[in-house]
Protein backbone atom coordinates (compact mmCIF):
# COMPACT_ATOMS: atom_id res chain seq x y z
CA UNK A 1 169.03 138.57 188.16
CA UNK A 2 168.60 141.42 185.32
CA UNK A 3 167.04 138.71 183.27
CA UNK A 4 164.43 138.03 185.88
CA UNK A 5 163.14 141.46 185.81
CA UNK A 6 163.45 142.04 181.59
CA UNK A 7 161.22 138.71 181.67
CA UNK A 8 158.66 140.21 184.13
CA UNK A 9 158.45 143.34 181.68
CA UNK A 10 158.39 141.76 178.65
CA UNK A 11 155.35 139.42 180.39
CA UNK A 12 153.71 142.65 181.65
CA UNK A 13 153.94 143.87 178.16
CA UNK A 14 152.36 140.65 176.31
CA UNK A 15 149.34 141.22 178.27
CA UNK A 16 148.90 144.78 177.74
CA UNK A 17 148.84 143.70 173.96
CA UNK A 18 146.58 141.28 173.99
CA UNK A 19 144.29 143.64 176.31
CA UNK A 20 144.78 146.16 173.23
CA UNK A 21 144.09 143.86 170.71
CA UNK A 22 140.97 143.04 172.88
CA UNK A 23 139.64 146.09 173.41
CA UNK A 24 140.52 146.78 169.85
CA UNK A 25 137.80 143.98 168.21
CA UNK A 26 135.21 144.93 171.07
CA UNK A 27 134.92 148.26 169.48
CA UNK A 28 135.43 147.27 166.11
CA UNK A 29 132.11 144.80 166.77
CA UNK A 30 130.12 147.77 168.38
């Protein structure tokens, strides 16, 4: 069960990054 939830996080985190790493070029190309 614990591993279920660590998975969601870790998951959750991923797409924070790449959201970063998004946001990151966008302003980098403006």
């Amino acid at each position: 069960m614990p591993n279920g939830i660590e998975d969601e996080i870790e998951n959750e985190g991923g797409d924070h990054r790449e959201i970063s790493v998004a946001e990151f070029f966008e302003k980098n190309y403006n």
